[in-house]
C-alpha atoms as a PDB file:
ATOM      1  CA  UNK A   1     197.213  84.142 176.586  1.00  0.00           C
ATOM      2  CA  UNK A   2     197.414  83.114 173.021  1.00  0.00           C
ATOM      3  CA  UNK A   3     197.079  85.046 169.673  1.00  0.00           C
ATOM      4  CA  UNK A   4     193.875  84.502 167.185  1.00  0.00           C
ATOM      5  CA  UNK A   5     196.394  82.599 164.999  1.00  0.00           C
ATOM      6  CA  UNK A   6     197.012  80.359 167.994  1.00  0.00           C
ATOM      7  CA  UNK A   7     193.675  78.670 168.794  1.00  0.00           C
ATOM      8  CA  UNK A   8     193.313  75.051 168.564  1.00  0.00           C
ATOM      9  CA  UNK A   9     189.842  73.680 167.318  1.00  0.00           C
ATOM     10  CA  UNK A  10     188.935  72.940 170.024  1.00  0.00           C
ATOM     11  CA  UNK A  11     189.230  76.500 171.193  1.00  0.00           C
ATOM     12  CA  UNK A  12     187.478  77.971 168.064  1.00  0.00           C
ATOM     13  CA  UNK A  13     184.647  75.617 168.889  1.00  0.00           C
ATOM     14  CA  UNK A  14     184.521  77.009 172.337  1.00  0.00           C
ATOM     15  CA  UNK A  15     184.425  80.695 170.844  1.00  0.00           C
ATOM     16  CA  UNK A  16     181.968  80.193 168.329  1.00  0.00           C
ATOM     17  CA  UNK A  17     179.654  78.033 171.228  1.00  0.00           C
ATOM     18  CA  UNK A  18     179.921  81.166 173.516  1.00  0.00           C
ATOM     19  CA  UNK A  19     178.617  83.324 170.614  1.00  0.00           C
ATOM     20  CA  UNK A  20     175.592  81.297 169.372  1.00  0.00           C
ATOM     21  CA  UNK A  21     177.779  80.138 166.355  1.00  0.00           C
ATOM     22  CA  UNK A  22     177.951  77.037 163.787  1.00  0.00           C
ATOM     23  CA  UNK A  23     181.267  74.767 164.973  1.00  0.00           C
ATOM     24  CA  UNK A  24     180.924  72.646 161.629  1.00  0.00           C
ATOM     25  CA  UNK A  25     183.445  73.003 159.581  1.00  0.00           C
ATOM     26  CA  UNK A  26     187.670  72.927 159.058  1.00  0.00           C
ATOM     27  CA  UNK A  27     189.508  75.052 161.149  1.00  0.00           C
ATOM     28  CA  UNK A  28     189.990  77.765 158.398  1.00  0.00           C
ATOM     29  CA  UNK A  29     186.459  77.412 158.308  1.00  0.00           C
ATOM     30  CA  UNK A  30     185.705  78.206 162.128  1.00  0.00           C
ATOM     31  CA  UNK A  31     188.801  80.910 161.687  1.00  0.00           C
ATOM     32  CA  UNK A  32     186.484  83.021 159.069  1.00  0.00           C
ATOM     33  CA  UNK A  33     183.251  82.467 160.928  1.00  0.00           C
ATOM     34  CA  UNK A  34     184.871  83.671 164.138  1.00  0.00           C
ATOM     35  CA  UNK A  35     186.735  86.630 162.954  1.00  0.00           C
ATOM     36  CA  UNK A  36     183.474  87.539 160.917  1.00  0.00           C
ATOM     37  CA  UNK A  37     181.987  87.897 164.464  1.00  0.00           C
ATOM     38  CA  UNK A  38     184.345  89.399 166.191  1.00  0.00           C
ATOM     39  CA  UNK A  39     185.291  91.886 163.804  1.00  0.00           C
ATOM     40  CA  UNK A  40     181.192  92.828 163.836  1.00  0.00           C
ATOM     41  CA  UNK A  41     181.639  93.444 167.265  1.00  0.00           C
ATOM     42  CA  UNK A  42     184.372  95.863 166.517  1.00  0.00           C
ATOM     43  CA  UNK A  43     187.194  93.838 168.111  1.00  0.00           C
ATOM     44  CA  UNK A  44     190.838  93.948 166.393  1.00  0.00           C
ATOM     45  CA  UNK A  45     191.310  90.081 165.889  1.00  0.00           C
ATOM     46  CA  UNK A  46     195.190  90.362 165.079  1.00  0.00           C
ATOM     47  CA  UNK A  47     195.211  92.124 168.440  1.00  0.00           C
ATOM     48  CA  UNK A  48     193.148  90.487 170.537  1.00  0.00           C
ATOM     49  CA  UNK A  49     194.443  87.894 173.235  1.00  0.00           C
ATOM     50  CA  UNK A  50     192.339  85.166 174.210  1.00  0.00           C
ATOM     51  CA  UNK A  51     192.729  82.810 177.539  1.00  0.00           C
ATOM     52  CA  UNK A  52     194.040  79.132 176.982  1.00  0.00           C
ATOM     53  CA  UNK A  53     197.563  76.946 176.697  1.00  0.00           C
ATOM     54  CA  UNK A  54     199.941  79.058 175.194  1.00  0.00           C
ATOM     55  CA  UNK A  55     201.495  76.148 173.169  1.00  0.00           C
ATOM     56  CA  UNK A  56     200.070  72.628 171.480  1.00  0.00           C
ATOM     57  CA  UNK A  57     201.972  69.921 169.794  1.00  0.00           C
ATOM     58  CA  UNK A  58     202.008  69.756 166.137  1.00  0.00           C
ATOM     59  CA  UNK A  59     200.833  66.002 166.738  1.00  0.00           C
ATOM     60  CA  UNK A  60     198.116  67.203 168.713  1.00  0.00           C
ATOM     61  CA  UNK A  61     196.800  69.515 166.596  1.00  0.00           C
ATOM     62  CA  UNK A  62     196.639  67.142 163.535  1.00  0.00           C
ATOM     63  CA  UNK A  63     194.781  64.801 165.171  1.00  0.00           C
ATOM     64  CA  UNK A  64     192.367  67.342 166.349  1.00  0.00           C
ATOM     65  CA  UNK A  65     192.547  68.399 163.097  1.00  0.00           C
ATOM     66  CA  UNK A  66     191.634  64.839 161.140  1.00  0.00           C
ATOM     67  CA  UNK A  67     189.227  64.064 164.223  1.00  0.00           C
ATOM     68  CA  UNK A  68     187.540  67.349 163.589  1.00  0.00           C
ATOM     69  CA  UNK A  69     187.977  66.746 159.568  1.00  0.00           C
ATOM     70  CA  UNK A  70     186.327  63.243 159.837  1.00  0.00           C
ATOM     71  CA  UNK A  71     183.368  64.954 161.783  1.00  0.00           C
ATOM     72  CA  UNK A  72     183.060  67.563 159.962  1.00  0.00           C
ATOM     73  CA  UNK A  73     182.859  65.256 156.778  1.00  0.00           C
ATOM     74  CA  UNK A  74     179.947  63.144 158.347  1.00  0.00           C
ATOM     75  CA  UNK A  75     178.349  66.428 159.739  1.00  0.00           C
ATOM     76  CA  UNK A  76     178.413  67.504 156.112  1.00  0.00           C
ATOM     77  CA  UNK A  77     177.130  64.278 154.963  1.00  0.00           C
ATOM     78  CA  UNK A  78     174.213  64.677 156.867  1.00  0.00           C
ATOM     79  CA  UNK A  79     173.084  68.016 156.215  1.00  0.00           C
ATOM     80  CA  UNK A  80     173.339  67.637 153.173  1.00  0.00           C
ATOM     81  CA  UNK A  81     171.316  64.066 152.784  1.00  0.00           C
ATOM     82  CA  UNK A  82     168.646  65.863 155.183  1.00  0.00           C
ATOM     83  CA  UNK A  83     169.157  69.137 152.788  1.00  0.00           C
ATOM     84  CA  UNK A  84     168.020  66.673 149.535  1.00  0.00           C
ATOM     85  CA  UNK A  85     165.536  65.293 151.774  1.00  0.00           C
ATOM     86  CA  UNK A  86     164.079  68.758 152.322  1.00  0.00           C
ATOM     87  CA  UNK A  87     164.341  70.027 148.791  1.00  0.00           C
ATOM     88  CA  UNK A  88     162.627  66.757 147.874  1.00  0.00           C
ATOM     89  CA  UNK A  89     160.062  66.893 150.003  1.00  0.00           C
ATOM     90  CA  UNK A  90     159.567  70.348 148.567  1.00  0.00           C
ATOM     91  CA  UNK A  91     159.775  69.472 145.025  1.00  0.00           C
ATOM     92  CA  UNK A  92     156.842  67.051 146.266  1.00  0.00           C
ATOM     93  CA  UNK A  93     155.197  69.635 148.073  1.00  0.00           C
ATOM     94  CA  UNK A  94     155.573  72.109 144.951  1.00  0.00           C
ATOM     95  CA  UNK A  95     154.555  69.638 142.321  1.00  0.00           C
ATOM     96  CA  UNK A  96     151.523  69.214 144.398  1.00  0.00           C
ATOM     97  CA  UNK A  97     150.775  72.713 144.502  1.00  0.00           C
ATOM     98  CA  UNK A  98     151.380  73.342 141.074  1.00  0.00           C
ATOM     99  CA  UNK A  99     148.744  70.035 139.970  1.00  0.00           C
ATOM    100  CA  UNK A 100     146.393  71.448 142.293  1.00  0.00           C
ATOM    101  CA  UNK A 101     146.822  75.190 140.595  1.00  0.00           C
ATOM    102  CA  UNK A 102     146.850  73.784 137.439  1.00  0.00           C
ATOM    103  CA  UNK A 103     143.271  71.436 137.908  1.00  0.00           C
ATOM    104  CA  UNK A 104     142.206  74.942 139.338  1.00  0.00           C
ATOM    105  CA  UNK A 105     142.739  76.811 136.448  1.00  0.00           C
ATOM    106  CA  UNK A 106     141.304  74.281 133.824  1.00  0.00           C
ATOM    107  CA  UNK A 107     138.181  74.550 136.196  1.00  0.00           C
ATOM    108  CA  UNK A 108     138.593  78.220 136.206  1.00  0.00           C
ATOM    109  CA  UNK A 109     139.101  78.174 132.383  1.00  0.00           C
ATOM    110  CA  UNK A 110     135.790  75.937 131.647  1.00  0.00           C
ATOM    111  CA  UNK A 111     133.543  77.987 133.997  1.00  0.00           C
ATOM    112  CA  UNK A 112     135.084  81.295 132.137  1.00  0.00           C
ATOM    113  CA  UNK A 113     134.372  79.354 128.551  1.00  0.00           C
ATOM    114  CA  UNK A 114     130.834  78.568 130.338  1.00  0.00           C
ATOM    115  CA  UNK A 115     130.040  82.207 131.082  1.00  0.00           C
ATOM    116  CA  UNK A 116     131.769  83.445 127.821  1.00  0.00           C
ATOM    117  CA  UNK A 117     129.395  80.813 125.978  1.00  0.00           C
ATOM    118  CA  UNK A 118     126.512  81.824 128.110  1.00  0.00           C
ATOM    119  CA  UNK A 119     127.112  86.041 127.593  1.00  0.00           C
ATOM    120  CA  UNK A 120     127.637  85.226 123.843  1.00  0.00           C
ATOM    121  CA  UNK A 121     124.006  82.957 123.552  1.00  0.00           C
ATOM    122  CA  UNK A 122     122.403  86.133 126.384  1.00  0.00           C
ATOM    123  CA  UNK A 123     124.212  88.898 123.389  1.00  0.00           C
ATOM    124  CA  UNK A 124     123.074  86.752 120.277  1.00  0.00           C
ATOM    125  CA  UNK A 125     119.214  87.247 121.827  1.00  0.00           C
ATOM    126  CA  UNK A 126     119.535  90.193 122.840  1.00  0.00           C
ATOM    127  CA  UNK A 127     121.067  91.314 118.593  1.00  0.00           C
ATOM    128  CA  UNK A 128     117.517  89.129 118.005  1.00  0.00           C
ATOM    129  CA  UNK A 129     115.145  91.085 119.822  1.00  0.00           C
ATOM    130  CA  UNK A 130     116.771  94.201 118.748  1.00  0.00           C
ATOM    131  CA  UNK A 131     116.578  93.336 114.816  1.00  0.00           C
ATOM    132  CA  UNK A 132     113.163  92.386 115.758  1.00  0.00           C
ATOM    133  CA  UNK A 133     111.881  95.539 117.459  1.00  0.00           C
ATOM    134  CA  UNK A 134     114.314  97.502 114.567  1.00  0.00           C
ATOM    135  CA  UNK A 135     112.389  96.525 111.754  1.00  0.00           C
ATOM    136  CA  UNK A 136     109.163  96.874 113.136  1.00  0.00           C
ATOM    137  CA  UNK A 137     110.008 100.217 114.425  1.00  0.00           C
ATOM    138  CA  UNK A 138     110.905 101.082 110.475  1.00  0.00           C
ATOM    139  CA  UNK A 139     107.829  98.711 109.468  1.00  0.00           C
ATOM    140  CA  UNK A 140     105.360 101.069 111.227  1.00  0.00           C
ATOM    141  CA  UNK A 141     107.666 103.777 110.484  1.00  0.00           C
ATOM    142  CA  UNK A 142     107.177 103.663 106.700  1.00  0.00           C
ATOM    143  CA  UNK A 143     103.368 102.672 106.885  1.00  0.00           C
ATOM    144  CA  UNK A 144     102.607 106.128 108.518  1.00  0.00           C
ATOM    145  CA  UNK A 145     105.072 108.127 106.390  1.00  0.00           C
ATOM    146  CA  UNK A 146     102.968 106.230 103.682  1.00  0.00           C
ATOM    147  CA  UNK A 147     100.309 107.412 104.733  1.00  0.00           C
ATOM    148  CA  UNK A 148     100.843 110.691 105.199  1.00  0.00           C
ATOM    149  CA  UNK A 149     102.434 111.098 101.913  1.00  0.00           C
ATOM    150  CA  UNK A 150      99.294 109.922 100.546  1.00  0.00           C
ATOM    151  CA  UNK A 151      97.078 111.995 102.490  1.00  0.00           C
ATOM    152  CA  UNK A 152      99.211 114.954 101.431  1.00  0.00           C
ATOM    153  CA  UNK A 153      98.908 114.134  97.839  1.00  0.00           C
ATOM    154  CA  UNK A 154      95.836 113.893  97.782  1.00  0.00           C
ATOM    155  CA  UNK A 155      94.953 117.014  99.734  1.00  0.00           C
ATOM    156  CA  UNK A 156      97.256 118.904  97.250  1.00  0.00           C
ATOM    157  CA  UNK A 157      95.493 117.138  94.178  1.00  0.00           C
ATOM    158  CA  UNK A 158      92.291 118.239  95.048  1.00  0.00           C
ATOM    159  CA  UNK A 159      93.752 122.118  95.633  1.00  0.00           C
ATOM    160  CA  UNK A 160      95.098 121.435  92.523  1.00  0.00           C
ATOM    161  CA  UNK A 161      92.091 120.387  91.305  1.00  0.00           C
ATOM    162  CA  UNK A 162      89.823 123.092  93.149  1.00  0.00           C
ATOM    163  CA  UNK A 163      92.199 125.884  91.713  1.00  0.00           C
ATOM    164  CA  UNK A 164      91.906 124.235  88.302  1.00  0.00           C
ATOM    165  CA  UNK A 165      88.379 124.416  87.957  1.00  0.00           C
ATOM    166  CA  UNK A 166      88.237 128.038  89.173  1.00  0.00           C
ATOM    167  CA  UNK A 167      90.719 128.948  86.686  1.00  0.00           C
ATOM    168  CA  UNK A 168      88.551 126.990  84.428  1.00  0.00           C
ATOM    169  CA  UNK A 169      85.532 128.787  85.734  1.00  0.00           C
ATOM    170  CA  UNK A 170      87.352 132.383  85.119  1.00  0.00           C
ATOM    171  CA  UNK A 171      88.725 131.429  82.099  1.00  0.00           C
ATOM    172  CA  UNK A 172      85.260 130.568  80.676  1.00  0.00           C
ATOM    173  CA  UNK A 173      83.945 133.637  82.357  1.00  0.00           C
ATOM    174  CA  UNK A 174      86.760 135.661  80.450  1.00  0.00           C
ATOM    175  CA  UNK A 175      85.822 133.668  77.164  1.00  0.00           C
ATOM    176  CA  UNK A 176      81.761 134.925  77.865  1.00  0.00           C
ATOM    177  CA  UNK A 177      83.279 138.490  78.343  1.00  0.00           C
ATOM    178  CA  UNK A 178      85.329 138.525  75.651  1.00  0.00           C
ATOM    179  CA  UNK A 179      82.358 137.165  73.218  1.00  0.00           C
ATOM    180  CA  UNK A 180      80.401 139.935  75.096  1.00  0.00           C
ATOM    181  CA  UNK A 181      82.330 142.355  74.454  1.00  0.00           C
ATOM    182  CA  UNK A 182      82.717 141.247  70.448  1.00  0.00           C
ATOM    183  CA  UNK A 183      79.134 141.848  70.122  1.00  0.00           C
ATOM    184  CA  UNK A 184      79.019 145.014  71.779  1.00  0.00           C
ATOM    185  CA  UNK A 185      81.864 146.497  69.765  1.00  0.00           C
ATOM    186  CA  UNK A 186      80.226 144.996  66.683  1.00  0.00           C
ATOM    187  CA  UNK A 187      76.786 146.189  67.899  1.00  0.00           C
ATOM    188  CA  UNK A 188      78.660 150.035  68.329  1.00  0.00           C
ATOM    189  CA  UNK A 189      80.620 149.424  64.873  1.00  0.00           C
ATOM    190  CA  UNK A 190      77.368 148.635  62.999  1.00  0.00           C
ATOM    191  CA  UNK A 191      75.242 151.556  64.896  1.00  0.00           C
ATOM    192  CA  UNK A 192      77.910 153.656  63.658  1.00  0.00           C
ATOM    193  CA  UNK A 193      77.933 152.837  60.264  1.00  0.00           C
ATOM    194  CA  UNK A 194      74.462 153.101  60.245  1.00  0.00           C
ATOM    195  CA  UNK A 195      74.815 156.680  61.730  1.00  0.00           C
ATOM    196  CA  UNK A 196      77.587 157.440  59.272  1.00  0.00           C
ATOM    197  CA  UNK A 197      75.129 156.413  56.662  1.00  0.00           C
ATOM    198  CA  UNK A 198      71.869 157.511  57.741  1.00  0.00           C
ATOM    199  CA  UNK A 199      72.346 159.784  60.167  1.00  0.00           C
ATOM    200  CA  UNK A 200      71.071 163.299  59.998  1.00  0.00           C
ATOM    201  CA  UNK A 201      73.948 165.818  58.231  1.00  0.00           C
ATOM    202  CA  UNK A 202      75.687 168.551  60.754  1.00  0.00           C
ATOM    203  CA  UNK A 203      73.801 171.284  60.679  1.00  0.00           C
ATOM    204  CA  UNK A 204      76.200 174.769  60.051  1.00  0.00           C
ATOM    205  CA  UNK A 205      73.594 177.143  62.167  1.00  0.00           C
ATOM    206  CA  UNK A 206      75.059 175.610  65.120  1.00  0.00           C
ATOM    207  CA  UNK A 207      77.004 178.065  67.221  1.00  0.00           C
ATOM    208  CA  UNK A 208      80.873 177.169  67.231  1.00  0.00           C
ATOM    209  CA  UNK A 209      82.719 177.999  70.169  1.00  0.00           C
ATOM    210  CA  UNK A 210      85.756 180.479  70.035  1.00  0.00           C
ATOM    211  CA  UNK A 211      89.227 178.806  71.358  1.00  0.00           C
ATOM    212  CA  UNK A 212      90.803 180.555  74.547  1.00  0.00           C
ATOM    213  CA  UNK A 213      94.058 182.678  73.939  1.00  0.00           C
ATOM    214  CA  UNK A 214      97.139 181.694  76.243  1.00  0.00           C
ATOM    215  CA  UNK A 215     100.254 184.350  76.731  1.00  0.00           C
ATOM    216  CA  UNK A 216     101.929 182.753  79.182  1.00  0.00           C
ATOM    217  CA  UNK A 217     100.158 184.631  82.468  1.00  0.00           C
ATOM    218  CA  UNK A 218      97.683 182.167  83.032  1.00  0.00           C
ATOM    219  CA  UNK A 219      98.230 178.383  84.729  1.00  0.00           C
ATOM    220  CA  UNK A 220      99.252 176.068  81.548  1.00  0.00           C
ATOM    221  CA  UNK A 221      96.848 172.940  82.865  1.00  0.00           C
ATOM    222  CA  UNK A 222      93.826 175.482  82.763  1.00  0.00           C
ATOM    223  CA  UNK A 223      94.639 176.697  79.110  1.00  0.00           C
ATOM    224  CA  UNK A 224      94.748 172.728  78.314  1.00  0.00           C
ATOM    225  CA  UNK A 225      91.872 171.814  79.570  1.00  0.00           C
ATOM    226  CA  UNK A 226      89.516 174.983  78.143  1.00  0.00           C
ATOM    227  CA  UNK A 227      91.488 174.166  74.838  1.00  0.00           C
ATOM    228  CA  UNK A 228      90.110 170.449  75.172  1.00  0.00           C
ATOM    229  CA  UNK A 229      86.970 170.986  75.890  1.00  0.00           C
ATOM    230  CA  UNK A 230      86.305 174.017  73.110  1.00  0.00           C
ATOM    231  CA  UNK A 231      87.752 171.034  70.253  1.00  0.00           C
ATOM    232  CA  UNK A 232      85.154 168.516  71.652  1.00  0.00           C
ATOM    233  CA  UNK A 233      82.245 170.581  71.807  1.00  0.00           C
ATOM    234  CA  UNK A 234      83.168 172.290  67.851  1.00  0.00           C
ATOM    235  CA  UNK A 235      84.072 168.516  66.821  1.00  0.00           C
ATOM    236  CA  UNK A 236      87.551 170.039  65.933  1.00  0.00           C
ATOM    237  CA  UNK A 237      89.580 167.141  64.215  1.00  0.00           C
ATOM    238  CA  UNK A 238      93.482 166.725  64.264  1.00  0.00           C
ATOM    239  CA  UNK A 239      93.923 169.558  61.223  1.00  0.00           C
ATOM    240  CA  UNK A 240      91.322 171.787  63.535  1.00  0.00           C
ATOM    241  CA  UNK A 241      92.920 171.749  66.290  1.00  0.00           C
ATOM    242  CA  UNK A 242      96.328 172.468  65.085  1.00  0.00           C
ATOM    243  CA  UNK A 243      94.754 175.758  63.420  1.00  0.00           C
ATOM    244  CA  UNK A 244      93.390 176.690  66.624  1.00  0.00           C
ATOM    245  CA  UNK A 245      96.570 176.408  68.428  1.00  0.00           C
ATOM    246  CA  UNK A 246      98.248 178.783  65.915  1.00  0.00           C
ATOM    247  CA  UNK A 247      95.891 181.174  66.653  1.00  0.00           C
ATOM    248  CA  UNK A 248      95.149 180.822  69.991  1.00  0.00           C
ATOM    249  CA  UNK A 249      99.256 181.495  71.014  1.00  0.00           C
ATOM    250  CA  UNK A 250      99.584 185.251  71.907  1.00  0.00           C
ATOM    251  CA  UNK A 251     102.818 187.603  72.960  1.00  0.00           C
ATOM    252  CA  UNK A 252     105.551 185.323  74.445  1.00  0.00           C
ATOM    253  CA  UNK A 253     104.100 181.903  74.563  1.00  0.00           C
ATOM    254  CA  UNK A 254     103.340 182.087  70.202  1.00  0.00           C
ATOM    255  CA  UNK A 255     107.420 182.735  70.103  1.00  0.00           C
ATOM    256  CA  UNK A 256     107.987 178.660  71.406  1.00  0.00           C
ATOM    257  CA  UNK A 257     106.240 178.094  67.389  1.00  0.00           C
ATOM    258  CA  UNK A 258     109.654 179.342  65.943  1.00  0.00           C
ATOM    259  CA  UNK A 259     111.246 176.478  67.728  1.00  0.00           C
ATOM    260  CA  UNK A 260     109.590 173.677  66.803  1.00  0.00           C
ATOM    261  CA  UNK A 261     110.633 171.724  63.353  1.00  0.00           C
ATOM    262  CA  UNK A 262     108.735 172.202  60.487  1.00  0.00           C
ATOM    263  CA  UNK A 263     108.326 168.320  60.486  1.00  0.00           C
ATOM    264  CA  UNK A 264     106.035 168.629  63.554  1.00  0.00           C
ATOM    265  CA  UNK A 265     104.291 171.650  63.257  1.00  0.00           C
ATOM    266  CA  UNK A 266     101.495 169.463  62.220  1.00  0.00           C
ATOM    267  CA  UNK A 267     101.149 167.534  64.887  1.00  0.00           C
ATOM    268  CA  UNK A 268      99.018 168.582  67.666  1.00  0.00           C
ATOM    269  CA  UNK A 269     100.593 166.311  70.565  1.00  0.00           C
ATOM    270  CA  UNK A 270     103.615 168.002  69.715  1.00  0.00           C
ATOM    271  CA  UNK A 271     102.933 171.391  69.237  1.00  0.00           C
ATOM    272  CA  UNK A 272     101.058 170.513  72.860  1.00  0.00           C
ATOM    273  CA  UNK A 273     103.790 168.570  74.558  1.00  0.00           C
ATOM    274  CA  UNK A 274     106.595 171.850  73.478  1.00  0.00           C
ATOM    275  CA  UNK A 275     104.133 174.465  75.047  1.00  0.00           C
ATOM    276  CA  UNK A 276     103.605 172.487  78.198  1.00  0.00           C
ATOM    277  CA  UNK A 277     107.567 171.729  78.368  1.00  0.00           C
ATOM    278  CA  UNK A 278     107.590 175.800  78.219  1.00  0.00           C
ATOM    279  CA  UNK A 279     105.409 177.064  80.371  1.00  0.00           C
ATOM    280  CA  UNK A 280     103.792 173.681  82.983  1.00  0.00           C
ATOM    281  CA  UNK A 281     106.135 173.786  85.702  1.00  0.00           C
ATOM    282  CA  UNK A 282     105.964 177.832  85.874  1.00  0.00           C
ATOM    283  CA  UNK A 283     102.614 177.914  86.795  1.00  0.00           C
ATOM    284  CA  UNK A 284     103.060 174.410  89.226  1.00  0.00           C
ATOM    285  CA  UNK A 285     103.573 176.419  92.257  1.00  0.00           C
ATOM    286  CA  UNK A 286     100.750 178.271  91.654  1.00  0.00           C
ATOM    287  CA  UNK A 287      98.423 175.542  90.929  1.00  0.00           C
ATOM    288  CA  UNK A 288      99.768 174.079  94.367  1.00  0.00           C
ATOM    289  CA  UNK A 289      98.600 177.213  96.257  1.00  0.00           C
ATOM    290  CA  UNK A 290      95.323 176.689  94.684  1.00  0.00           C
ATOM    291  CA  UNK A 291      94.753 173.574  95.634  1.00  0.00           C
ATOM    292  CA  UNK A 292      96.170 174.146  99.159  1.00  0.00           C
ATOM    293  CA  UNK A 293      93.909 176.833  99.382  1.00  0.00           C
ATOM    294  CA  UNK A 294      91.247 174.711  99.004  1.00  0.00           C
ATOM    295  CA  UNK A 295      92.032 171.747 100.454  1.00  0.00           C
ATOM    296  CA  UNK A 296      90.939 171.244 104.399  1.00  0.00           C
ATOM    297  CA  UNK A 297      93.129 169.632 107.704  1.00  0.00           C
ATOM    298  CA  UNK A 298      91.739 165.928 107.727  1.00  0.00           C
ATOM    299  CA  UNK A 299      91.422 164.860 111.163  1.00  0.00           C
ATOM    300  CA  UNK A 300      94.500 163.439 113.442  1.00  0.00           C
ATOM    301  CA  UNK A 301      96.726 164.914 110.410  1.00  0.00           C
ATOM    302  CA  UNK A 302      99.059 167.471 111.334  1.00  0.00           C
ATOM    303  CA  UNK A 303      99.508 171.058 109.252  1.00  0.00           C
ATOM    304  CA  UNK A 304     102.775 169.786 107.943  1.00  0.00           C
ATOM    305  CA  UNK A 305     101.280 166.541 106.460  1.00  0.00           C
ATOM    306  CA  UNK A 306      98.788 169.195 104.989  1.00  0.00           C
ATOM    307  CA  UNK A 307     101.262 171.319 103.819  1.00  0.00           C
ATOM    308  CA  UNK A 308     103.095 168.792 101.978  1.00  0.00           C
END
């Protein structure tokens, strides 16, 4: 039984044949490769005792040694002429491979630059037809905006033109009225004069009505309007009718005369305007019961609408 550090070569050989192993090499080669596999296997290789001669010769075992050196050498040799073989045969093989990808992709490139040129030719129509149909799109476009405008100018000059010449028309209507109406006032203004001039005089047997009284107790608007029509029918002027009012104030309502300024005791409006201020809106109510007295329910209208 002999130790791991005791094998010969020839008994590393025979270790590494039994496990499937390379036997090229030096002996410290074939020591590494085999205690590599046996210490995968889990075996102790310090420990382990393998079968064989216990003891070799140092002669013997450098011969083996240079016989297995000189081997080894030519075994090297050769692997590694038929390892530049291979990688030249694969350099060959790869150049080959890379021509052939190469002439692929300049054919690849020129039937890309093909369709490019062909997409850019199919696009550049294409832009053509599109300017094309574009501007004759805007062509028509414009024509019948054109055309419209124009038909809407002219509708609106000739409401323009129809509301002109009735303006016109009413205008020179106007202008006939207004001469019209000249010759009628000068046609009133001469019949006048001629009245005025030639007429017959007044006559003073005429009876002259007396003007109403007002205290106060009766409706305002009713004293007014019996006032009115008593200066019409006597032909009262201004100065006439200002008398009359003097006289015609009685009890309470002739006190409002102290309170109007001497400045427009003269004036009938006034003297008119400071009575109704005094005594209109007493009598309103009244007047309203009048009226709602005699005023009737219209139909659908309800007795409030009435009432108010």
């Amino acid at each position: 039984m002999v130790k791991f550090g005791e094998l010969r070569i020839q008994q590393l050989k025979k270790e590494l044949e039994e496990r499937n192993l390379p036997i090229s090499g030096q002996k410290a080669d074939l020591q590494a490769r085999l205690r590599e596999a046996m210490e995968a296997d889990g075996i102790n290789v310090d420990e382990f005792e393998f079968v064989g001669p216990e003891t070799s010769t140092k002669v013997e075992e450098k011969v083996e040694e240079q016989r297995t050196s000189s081997s080894v050498d030519m075994n090297v040799l050769l692997v590694a002429i038929q390892k530049i073989a291979e990688n030249t045969e694969n350099a060959v093989q790869t150049g080959n491979r890379l021509a052939q990808q190469i002439a692929e992709n300049a054919e690849n490139a020129v039937q890309t630059e093909n369709r490019l040129a062909q997409q850019m030719t199919q696009i550049a129509e294409n832009t053509s037809q599109l300017e094309s149909r574009l501007t004759q799109q805007i062509t028509e476009n414009n024509t019948q905006l054109e055309k419209r405008l124009v038909q809407q100018i002219t509708e609106s000059n000739t409401q323009v033109q129809e509301k002109v010449s009735k303006l016109e028309d009413e205008l020179s209507t106007l202008k006939n009225d207004e001469e019209n109406l000249k010759s009628e006032v000068l046609h009133l203004s001469n019949r006048m004069r001629e009245l005025q001039l030639h007429g017959p005089a007044p006559s003073t047997n005429n009876p002259r009505l007396k003007a109403p009284t007002f205290d106060g107790s009766i409706p305002f608007q009713i004293f007014k309007l019996q006032f009115e029509k008593t200066a019409m029918a006597n032909n009262w002027n201004a100065a006439d009718k200002v008398a009359s009012l003097f006289v015609s104030l009685k009890g309470p309502a002739a006190e409002i005369l102290q309170t109007i300024p001497d400045c427009e005791r003269d004036n009938y409006e006034a003297l008119m305007s400071a009575i109704e201020r005094r005594y209109g809106s007493e009598h309103r109510k009244q007047i309203y019961q009048i009226e709602l007295q005699n005023r009737g329910q219209k139909m659908n209208e309800s007795i409030a609408r009435v009432r108010n």
